[in-house]
C-alpha atoms as a PDB file:
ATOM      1  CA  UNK A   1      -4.888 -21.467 -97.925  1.00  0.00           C
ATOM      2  CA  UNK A   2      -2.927 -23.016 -95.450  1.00  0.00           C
ATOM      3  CA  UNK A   3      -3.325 -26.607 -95.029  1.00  0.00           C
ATOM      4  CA  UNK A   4      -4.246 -28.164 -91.422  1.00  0.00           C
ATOM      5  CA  UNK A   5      -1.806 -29.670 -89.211  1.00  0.00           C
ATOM      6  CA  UNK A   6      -2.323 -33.601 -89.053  1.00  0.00           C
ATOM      7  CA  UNK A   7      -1.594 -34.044 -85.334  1.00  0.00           C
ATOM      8  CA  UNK A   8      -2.701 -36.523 -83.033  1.00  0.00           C
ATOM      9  CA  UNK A   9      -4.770 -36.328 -80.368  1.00  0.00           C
ATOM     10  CA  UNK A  10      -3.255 -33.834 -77.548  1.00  0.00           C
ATOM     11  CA  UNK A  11      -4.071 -36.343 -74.631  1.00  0.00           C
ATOM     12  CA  UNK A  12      -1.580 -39.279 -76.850  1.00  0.00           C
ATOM     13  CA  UNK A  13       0.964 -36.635 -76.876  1.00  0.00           C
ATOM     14  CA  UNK A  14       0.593 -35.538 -73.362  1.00  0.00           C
ATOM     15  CA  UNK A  15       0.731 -39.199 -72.297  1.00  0.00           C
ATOM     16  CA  UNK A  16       3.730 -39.774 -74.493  1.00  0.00           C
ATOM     17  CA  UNK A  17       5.874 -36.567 -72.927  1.00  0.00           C
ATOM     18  CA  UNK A  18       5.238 -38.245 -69.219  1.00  0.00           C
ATOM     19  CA  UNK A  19       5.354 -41.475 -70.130  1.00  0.00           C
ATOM     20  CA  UNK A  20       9.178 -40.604 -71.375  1.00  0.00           C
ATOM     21  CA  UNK A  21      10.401 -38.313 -69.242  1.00  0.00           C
ATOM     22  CA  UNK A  22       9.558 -41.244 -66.362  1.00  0.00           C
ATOM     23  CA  UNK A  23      10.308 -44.044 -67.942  1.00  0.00           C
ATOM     24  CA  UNK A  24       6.999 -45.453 -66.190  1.00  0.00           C
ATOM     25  CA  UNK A  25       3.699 -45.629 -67.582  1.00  0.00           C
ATOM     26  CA  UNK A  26       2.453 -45.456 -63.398  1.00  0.00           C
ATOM     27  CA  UNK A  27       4.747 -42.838 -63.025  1.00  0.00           C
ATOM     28  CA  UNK A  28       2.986 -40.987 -66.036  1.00  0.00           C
ATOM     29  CA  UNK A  29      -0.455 -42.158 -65.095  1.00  0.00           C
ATOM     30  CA  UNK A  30      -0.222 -40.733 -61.674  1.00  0.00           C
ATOM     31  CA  UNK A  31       0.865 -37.240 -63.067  1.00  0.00           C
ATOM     32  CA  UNK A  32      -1.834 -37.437 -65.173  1.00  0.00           C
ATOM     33  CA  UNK A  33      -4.593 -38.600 -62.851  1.00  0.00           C
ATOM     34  CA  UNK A  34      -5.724 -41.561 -64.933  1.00  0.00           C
ATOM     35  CA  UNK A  35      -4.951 -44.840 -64.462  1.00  0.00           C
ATOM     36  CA  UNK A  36      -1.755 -46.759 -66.070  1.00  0.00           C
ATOM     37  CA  UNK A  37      -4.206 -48.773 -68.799  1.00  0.00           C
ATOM     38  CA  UNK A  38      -5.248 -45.642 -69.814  1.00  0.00           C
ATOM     39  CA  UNK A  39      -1.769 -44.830 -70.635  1.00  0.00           C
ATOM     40  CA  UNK A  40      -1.345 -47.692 -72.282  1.00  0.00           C
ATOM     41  CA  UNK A  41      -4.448 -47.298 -74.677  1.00  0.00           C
ATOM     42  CA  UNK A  42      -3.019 -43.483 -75.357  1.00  0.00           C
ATOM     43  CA  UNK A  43       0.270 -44.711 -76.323  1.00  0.00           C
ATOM     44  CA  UNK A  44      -1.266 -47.433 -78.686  1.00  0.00           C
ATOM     45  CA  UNK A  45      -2.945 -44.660 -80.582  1.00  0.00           C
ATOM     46  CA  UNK A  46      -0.467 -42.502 -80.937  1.00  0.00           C
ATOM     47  CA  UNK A  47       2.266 -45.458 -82.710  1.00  0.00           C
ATOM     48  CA  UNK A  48      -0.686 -46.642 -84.977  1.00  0.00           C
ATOM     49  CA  UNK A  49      -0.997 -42.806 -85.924  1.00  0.00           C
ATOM     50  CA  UNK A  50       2.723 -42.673 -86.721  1.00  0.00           C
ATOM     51  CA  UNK A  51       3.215 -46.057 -87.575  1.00  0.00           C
ATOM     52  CA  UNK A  52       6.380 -46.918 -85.749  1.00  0.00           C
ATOM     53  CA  UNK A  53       6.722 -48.191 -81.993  1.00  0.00           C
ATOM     54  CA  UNK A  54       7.912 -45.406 -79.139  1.00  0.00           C
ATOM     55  CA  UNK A  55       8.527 -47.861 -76.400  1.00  0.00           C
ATOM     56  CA  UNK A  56      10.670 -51.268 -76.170  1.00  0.00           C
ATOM     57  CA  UNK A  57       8.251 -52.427 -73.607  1.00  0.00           C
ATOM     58  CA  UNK A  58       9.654 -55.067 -70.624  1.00  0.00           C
ATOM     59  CA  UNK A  59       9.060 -56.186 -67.614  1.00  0.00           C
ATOM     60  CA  UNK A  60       9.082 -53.733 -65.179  1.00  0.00           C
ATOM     61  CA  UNK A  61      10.422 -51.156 -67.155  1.00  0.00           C
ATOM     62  CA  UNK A  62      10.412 -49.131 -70.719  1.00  0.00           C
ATOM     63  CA  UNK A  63      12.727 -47.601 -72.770  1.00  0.00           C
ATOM     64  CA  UNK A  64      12.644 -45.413 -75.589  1.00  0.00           C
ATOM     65  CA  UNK A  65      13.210 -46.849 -79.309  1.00  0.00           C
ATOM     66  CA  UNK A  66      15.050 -44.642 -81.926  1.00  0.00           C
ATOM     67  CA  UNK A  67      11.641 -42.869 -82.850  1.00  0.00           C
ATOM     68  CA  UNK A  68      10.474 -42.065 -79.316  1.00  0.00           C
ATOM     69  CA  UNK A  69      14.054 -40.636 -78.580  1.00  0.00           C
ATOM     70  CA  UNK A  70      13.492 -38.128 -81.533  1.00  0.00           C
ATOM     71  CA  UNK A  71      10.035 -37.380 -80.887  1.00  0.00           C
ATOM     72  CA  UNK A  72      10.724 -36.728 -76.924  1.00  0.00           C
ATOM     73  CA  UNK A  73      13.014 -33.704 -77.163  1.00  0.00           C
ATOM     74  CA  UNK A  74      10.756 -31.626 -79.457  1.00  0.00           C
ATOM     75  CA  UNK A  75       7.198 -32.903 -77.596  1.00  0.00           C
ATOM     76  CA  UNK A  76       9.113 -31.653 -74.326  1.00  0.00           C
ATOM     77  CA  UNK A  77      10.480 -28.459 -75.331  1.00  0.00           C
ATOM     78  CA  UNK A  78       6.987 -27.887 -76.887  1.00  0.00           C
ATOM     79  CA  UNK A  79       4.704 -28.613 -74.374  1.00  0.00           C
ATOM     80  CA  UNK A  80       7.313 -26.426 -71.507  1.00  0.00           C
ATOM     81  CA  UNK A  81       7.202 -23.434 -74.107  1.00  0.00           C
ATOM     82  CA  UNK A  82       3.222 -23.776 -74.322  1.00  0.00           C
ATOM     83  CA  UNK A  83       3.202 -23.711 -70.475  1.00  0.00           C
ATOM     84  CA  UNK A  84       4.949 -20.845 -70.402  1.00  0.00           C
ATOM     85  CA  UNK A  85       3.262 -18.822 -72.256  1.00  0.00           C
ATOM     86  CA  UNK A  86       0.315 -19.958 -70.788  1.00  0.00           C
ATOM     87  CA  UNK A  87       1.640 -18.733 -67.315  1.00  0.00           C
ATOM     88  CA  UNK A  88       2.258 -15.147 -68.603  1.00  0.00           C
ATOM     89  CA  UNK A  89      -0.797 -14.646 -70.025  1.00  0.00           C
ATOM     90  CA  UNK A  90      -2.540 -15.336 -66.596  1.00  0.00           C
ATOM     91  CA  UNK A  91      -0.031 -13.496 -65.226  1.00  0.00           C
ATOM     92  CA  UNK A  92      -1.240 -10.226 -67.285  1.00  0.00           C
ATOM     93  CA  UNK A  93       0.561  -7.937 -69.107  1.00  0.00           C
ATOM     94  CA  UNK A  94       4.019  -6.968 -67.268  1.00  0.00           C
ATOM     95  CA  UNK A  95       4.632  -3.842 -65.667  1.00  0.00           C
ATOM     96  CA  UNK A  96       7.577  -1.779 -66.674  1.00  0.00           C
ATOM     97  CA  UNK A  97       9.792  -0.651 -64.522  1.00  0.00           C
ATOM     98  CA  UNK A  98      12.811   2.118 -65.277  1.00  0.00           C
ATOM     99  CA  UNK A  99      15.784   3.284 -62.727  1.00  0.00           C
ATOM    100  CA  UNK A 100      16.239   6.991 -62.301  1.00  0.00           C
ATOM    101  CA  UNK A 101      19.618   7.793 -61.101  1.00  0.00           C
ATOM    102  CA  UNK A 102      20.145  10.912 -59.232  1.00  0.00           C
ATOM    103  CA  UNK A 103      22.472  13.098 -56.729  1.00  0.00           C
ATOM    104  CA  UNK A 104      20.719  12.270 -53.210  1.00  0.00           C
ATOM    105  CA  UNK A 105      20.156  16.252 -52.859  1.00  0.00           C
ATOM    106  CA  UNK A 106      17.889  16.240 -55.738  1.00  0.00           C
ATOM    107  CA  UNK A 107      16.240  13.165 -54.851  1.00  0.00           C
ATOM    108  CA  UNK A 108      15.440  14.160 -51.898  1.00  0.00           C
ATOM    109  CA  UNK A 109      14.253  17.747 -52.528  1.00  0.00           C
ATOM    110  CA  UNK A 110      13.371  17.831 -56.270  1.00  0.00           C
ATOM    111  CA  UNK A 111      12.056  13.998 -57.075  1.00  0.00           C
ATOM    112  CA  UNK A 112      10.167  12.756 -54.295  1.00  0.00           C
ATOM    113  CA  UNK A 113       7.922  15.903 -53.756  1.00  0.00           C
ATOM    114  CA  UNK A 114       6.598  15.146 -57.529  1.00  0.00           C
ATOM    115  CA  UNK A 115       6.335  11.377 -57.619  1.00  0.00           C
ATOM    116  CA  UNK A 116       2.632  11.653 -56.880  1.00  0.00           C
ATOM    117  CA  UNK A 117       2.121  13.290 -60.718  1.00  0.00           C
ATOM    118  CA  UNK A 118       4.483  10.522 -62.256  1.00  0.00           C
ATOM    119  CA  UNK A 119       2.212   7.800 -60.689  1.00  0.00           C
ATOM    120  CA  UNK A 120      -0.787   9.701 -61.870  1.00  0.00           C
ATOM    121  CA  UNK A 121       0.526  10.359 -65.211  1.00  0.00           C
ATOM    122  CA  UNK A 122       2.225   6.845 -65.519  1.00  0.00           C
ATOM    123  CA  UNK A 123       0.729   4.028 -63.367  1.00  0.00           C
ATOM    124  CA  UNK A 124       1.373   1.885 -65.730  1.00  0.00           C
ATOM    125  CA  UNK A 125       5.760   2.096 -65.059  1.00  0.00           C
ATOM    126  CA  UNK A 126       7.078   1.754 -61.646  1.00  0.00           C
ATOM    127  CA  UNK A 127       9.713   4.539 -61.235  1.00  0.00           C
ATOM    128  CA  UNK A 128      12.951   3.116 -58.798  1.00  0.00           C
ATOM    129  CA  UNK A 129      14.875   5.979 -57.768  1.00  0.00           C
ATOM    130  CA  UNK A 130      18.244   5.534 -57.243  1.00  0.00           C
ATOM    131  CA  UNK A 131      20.018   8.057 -55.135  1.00  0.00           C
ATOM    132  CA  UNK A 132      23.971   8.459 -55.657  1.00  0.00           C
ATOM    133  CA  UNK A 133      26.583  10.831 -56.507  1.00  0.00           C
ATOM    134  CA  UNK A 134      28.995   7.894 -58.095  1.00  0.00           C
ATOM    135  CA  UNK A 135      29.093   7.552 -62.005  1.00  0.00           C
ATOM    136  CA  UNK A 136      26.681   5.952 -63.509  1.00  0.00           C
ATOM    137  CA  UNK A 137      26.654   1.894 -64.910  1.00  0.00           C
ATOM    138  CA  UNK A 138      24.748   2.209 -68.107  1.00  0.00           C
ATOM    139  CA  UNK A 139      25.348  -1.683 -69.230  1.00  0.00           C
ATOM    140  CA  UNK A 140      22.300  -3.132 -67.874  1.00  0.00           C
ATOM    141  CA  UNK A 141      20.144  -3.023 -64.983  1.00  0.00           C
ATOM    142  CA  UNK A 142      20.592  -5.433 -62.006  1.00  0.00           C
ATOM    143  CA  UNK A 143      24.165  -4.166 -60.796  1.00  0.00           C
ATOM    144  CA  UNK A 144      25.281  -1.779 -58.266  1.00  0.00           C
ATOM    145  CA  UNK A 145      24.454   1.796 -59.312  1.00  0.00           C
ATOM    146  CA  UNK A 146      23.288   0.557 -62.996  1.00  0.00           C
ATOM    147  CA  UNK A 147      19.907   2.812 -64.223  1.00  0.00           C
ATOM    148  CA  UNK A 148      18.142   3.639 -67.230  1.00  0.00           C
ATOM    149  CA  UNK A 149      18.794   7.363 -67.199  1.00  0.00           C
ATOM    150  CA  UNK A 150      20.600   9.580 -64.656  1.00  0.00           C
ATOM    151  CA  UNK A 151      20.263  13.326 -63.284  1.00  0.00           C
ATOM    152  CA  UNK A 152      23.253  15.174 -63.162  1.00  0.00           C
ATOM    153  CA  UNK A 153      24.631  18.449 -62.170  1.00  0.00           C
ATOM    154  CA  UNK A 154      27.256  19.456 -64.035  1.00  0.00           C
ATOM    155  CA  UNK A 155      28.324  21.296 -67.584  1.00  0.00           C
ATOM    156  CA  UNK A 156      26.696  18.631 -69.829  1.00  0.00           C
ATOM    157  CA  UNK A 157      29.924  17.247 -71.463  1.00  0.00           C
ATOM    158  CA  UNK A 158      29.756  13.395 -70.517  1.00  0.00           C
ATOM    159  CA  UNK A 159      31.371  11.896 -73.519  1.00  0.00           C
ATOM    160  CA  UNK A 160      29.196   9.694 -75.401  1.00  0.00           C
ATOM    161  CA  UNK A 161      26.380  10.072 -73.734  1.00  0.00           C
ATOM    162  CA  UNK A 162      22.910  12.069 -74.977  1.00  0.00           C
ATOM    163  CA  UNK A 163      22.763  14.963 -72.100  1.00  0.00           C
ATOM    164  CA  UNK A 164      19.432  17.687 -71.758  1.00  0.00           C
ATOM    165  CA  UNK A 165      19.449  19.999 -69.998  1.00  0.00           C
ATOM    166  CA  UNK A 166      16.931  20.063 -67.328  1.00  0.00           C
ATOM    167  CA  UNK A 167      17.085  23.056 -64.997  1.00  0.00           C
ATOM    168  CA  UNK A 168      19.512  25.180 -64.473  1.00  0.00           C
ATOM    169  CA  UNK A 169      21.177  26.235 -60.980  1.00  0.00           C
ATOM    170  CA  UNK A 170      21.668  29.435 -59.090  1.00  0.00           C
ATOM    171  CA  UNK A 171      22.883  29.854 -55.572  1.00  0.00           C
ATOM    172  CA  UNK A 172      22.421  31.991 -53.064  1.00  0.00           C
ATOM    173  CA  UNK A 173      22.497  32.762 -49.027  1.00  0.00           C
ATOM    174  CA  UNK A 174      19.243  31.415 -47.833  1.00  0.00           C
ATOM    175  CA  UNK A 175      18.500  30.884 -43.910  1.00  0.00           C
ATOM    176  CA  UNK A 176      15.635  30.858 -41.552  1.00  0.00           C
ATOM    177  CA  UNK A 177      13.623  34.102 -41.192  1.00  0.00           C
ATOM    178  CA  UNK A 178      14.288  33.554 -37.313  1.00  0.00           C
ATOM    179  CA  UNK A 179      17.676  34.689 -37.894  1.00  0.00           C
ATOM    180  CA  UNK A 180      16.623  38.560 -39.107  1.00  0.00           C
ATOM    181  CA  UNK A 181      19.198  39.056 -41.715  1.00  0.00           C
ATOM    182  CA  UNK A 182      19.362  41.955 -43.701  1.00  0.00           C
ATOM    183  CA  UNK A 183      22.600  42.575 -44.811  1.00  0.00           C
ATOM    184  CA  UNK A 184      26.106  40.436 -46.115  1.00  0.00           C
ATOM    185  CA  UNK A 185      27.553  41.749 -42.877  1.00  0.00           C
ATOM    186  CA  UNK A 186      25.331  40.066 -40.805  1.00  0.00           C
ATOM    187  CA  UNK A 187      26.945  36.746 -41.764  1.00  0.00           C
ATOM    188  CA  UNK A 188      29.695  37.658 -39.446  1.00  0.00           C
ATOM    189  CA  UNK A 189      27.346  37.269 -36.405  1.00  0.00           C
ATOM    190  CA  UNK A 190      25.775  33.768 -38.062  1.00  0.00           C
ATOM    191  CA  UNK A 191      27.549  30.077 -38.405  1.00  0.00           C
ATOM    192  CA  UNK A 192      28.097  29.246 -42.281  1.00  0.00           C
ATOM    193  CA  UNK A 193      27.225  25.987 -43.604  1.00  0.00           C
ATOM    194  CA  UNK A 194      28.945  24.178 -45.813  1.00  0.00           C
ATOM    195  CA  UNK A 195      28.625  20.732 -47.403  1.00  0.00           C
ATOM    196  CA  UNK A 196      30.810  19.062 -49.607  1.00  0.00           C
ATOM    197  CA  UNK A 197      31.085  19.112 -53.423  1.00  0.00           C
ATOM    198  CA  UNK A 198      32.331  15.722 -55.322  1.00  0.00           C
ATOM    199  CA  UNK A 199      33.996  17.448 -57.933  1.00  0.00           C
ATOM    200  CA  UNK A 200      35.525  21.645 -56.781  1.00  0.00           C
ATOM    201  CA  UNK A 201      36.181  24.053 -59.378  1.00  0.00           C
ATOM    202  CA  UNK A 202      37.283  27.272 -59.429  1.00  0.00           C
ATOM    203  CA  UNK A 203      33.916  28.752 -60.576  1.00  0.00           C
ATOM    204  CA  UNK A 204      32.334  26.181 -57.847  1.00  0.00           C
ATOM    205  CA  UNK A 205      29.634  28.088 -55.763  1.00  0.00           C
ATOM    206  CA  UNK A 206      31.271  28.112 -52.433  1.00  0.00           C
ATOM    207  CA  UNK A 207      31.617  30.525 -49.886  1.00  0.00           C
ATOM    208  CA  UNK A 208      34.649  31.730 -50.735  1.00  0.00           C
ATOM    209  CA  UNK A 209      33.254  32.689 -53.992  1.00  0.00           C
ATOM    210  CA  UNK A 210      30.441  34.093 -52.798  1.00  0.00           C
ATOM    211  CA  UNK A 211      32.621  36.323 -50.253  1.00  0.00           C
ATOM    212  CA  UNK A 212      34.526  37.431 -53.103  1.00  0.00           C
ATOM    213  CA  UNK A 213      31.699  38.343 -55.466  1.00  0.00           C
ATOM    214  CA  UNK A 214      29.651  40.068 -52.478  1.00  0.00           C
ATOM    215  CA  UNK A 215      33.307  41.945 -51.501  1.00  0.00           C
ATOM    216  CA  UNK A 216      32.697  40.807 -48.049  1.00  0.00           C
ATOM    217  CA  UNK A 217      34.524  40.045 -45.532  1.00  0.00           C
ATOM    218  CA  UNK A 218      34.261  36.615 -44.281  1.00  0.00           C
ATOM    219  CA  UNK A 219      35.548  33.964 -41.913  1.00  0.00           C
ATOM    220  CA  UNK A 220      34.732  30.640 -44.653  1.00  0.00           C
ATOM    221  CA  UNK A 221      36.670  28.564 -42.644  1.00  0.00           C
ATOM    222  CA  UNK A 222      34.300  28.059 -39.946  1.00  0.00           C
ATOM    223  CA  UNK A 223      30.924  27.171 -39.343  1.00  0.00           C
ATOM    224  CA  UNK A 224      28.875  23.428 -39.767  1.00  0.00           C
ATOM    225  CA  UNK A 225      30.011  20.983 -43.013  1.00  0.00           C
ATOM    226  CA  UNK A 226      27.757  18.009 -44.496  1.00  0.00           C
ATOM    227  CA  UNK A 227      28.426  15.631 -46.320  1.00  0.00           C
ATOM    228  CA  UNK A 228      25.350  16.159 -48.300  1.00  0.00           C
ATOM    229  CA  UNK A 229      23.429  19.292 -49.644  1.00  0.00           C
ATOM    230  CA  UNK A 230      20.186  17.670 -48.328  1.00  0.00           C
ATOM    231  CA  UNK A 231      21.471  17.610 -44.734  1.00  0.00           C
ATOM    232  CA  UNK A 232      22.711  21.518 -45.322  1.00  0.00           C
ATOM    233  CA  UNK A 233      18.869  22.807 -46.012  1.00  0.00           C
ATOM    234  CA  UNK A 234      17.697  20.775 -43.033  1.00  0.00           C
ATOM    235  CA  UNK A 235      20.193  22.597 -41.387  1.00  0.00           C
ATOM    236  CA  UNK A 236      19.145  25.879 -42.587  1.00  0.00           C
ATOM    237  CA  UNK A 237      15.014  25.105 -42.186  1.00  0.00           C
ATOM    238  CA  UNK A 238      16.261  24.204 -38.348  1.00  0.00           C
ATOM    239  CA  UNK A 239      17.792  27.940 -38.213  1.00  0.00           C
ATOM    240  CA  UNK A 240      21.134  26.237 -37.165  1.00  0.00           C
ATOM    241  CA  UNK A 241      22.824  28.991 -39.552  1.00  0.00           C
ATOM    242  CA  UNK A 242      23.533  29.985 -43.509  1.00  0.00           C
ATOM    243  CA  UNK A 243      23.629  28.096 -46.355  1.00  0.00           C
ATOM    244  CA  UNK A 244      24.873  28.655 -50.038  1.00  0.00           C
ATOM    245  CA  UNK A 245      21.650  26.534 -51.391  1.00  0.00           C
ATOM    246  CA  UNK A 246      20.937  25.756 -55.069  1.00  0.00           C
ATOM    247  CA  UNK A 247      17.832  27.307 -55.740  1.00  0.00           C
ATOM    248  CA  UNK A 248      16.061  24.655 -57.718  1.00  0.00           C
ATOM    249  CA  UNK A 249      15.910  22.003 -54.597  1.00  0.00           C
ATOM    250  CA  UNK A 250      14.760  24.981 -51.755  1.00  0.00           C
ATOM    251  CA  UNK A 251      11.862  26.511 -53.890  1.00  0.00           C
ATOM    252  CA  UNK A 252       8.592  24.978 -51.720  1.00  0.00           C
ATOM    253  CA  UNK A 253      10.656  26.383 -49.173  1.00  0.00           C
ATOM    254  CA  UNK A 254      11.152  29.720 -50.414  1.00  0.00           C
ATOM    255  CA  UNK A 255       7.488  30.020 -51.647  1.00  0.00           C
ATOM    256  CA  UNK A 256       5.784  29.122 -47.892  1.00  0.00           C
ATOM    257  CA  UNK A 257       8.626  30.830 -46.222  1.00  0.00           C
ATOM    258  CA  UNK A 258      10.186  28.468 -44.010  1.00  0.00           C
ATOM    259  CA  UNK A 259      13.334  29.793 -46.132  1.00  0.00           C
ATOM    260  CA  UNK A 260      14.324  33.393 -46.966  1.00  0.00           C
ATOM    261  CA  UNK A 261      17.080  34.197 -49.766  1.00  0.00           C
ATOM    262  CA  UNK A 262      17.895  37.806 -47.862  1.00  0.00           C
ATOM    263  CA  UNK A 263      20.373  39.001 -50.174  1.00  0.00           C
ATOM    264  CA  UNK A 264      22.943  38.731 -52.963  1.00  0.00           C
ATOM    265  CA  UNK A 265      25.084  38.189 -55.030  1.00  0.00           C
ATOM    266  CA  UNK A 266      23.369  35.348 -56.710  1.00  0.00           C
ATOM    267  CA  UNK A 267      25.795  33.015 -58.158  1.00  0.00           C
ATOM    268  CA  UNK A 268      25.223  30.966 -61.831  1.00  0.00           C
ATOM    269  CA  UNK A 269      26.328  27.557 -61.585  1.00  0.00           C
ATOM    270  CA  UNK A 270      25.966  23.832 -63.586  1.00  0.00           C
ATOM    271  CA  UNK A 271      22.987  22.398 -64.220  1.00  0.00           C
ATOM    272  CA  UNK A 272      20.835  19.537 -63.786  1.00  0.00           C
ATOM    273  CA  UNK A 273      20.886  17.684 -66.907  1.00  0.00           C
ATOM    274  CA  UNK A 274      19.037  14.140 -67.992  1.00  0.00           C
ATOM    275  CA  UNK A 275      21.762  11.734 -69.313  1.00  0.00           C
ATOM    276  CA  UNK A 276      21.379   8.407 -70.890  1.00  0.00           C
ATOM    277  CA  UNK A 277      23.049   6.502 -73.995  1.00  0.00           C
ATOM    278  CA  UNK A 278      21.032   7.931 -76.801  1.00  0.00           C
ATOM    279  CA  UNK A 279      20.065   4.540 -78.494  1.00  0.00           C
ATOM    280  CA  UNK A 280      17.210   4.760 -75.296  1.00  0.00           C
ATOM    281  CA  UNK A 281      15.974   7.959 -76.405  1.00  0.00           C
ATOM    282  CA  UNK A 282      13.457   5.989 -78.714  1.00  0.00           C
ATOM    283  CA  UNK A 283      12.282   3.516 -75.542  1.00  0.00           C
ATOM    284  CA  UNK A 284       8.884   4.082 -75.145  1.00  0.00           C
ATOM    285  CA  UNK A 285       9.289   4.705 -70.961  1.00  0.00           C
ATOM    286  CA  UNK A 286      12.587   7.050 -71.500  1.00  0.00           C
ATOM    287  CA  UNK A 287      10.182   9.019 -74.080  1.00  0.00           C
ATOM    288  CA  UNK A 288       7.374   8.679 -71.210  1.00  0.00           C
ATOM    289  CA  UNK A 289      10.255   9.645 -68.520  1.00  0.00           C
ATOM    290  CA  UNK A 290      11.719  12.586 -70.623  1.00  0.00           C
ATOM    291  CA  UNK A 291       8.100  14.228 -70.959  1.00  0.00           C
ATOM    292  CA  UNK A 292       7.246  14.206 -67.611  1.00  0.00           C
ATOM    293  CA  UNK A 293      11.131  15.277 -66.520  1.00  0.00           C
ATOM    294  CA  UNK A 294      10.727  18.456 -68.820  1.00  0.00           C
ATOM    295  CA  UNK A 295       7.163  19.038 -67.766  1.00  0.00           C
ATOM    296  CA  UNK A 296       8.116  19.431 -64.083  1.00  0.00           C
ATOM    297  CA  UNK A 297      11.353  21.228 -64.986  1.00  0.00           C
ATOM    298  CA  UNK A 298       9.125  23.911 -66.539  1.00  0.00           C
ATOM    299  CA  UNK A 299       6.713  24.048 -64.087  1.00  0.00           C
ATOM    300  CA  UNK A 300       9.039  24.610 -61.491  1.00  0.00           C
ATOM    301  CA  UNK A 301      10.633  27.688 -63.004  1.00  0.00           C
ATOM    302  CA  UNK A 302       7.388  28.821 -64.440  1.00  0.00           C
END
């Protein structure tokens, strides 16, 4: 059985901690809201309890004696680390909160669109999306472009880091029905947009690619560039010409027909994948994030 702590009263060791940290028995006495006799009388009890003296009292002023400098520190540190956890208990349990990285393409057209089922699903973790094509800080959260887990197109080779596939990624001309296209010839007669990839390949799904599997003939020079794939499909939805779309981020718009894919070739590419260092694969919100990420990854192709 364990045996019970011999403390003194908690109101001695309260008026001790002031009385110390002031110097001042008024000082401590108006913290406290009592008056300084009373501080007095609390710091009587508490020596008699211990047996040795806390304060060299004089006129005007106290100082600590050998034993009051030893007790001080530890009654201090204590009392602050009592407070503390004090405050987060009112405070409630924390919320969690995880950083998604992601290109701002599939941010825009893939993520937001769903967060309404992650809140459902997950109230309990706040989701912060992070949109960016740059690599990815992994070392801690709090830095420029630092996140929990990141979305990625690419081959899934990032050394030394856990990569899943998520969905993969087929391209293809899509455009506004208001443009009436039937055939790859009809290009010719419509203005190509372009936007630009971070890393080019030689199997990158470009136009010129395209041309060459369709064995068209085509001016790929021309037409409308973006900077981002996002701004291409707004470009598209607008009618202001062609785009070589991923197929993944324009399917709402291919299913209520603001989009139309009107022909082939369709042309493989990467894939999004779901990268992280594996020692997070265990975190109970990464196992939460990675369930909900495969979910909607299925659904969407379903």
């Amino acid at each position: 059985m364990t045996q019970a702590r011999k403390l003194p009263p908690l109101g001695a060791l309260r008026a001790f901690e002031a009385a110390a940290r002031h110097l001042s028995f008024k000082a401590a006495a108006d913290e406290l809201g009592v008056t300084p006799t009373a501080i007095s009388h609390q710091l009587r009890l508490l020596e008699d309890s211990i047996g040795q003296r806390l304060f060299v009292r004089q006129i005007r002023k106290v100082t600590l004696t050998p034993a009051g400098e030893a007790l001080y520190p530890v009654l201090r540190d204590g009392l602050d680390s009592f407070a503390l956890t004090l405050e987060r208990l009112r405070a409630g349990p924390q919320r969690q909160r995880l950083t998604l990285s992601a290109t701002p393409a599939f941010v825009a057209r893939w993520l937001l669109p769903r967060l309404g089922d992650w809140q459902a699903r997950h109230p309990e973790i706040d989701l912060h999306l992070h949109a960016s094509e740059a690599p990815v800080d992994f070392s801690g959260i709090g830095t420029g472009g630092s996140a929990d887990a990141a979305i990625r197109y690419g081959r899934g080779n990032w050394p030394d880091l856990h990569s899943e596939l998520l969905l993969p990624s087929l391209f293809a001309p899509v455009a506004s029905p208001r443009l009436k296209l039937r055939k790859p010839a009809d290009l010719n007669n419509q203005t190509l947009l372009h936007f630009d990839w971070r890393l080019r390949r030689r199997d990158t799904p470009t136009w010129k690619r395209w041309a060459d599997e369709a064995d068209v003939e085509l001016d790929v020079a021309g037409g409308l560039r973006f900077s981002d794939e996002s701004h291409a499909i707004q470009a598209a939805i607008a009618g202001q010409g062609v785009a070589l779309l991923g197929l993944p981020l324009v399917a709402a718009e291919l299913a209520s027909g603001a989009l139309v894919q009107p022909f082939g070739p369709v042309l493989q590419g990467d894939g999004y994948h779901l990268v992280m260092p594996p020692e997070r694969l265990a975190q109970p919100g990464i196992v939460a994030l990675q369930g909900w990420l495969r979910d909607a990854a299925r659904d969407s192709t379903s």
